[in-house]
Protein backbone atom coordinates (compact mmCIF):
# COMPACT_ATOMS: atom_id res chain seq x y z
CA UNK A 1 47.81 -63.39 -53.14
CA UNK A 2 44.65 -65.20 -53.10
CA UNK A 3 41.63 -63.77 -53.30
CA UNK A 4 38.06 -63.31 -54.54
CA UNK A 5 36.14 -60.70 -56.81
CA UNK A 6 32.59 -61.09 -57.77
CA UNK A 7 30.12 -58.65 -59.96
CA UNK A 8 26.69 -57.83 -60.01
CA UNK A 9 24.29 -58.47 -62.47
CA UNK A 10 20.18 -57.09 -61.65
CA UNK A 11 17.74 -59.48 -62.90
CA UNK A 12 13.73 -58.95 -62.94
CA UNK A 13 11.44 -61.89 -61.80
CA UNK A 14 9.25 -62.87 -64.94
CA UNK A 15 6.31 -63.35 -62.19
CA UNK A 16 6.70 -60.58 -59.90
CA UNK A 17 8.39 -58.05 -62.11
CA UNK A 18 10.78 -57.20 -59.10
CA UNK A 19 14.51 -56.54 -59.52
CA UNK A 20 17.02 -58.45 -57.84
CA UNK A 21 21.06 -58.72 -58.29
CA UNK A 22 22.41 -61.71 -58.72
CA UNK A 23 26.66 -62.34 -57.87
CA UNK A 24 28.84 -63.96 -59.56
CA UNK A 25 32.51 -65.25 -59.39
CA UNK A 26 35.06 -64.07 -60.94
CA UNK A 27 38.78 -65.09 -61.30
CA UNK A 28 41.36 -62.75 -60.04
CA UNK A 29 44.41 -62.36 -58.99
CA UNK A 30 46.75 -59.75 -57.12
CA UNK A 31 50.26 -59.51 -58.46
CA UNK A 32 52.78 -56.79 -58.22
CA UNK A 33 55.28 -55.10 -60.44
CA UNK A 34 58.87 -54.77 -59.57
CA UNK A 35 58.89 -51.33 -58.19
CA UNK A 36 56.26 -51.63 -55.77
CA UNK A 37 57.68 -55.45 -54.47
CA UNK A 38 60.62 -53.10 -53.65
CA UNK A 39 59.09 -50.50 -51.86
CA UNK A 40 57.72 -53.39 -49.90
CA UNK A 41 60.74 -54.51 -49.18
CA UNK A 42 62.04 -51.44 -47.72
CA UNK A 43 58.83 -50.64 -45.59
CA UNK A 44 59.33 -53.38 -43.81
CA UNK A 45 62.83 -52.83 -43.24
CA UNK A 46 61.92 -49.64 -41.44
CA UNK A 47 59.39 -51.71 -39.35
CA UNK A 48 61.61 -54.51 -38.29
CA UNK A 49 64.23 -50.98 -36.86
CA UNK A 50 60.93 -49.31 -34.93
CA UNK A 51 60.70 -50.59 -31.42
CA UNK A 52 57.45 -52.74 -31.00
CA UNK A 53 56.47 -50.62 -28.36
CA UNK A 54 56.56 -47.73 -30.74
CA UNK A 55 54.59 -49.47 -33.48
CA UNK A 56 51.79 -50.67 -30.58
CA UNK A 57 51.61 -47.17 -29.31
CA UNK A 58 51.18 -45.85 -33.35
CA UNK A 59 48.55 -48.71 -34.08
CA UNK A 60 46.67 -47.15 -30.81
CA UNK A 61 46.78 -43.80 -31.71
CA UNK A 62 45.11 -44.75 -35.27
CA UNK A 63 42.65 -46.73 -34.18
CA UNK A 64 41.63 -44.07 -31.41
CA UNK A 65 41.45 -41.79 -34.33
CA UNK A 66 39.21 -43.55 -36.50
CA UNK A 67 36.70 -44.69 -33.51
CA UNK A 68 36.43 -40.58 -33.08
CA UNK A 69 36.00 -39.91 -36.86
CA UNK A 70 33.48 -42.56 -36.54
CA UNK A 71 31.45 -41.02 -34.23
CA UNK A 72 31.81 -37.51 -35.88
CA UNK A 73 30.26 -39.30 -39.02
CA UNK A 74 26.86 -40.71 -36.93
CA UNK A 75 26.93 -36.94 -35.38
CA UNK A 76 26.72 -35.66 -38.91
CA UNK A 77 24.37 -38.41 -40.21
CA UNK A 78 22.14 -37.83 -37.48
CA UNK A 79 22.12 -33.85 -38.04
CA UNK A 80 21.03 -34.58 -42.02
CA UNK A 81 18.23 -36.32 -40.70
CA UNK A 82 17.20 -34.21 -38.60
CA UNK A 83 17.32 -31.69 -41.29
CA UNK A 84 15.56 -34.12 -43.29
């Protein structure tokens, strides 16, 4: 699976004294072991048997649920400001 991984490294300005981070590339790589190829295997068995109507209505339901636990989160940030 392709894909790319970088780190951090803070660095301090010999003029201004001021931190900054600096990224850099790194090789990497995504492989799996046997066991979890399987289990891959068979999840998307059970996919291909759900009706796509099913799996549409499921994907809904999830994402409905995260845009409410999203706003729960700005209600609570907003509260520890306050507070603040």
């Amino acid at each position: 699976m392709p894909t790319q991984a970088f780190i951090t490294q803070e660095e301090v300005n010999p003029k201004t004294g001021s931190v900054y981070k600096t990224f850099f590339h790194i090789e990497s790589k995504v492989e799996a072991t046997e066991p979890e190829e399987i289990g891959v295997e068979h999840l998307l068995r059970e996919i291909k048997e759900i009706p796509l109507n099913s799996l549409e209505s499921s994907i809904y339901q999830k994402v409905q649920a995260l845009k409410g636990l999203g706003g729960k989160i700005e209600e609570i940030s907003l509260y520890l400001k306050d507070v603040k």
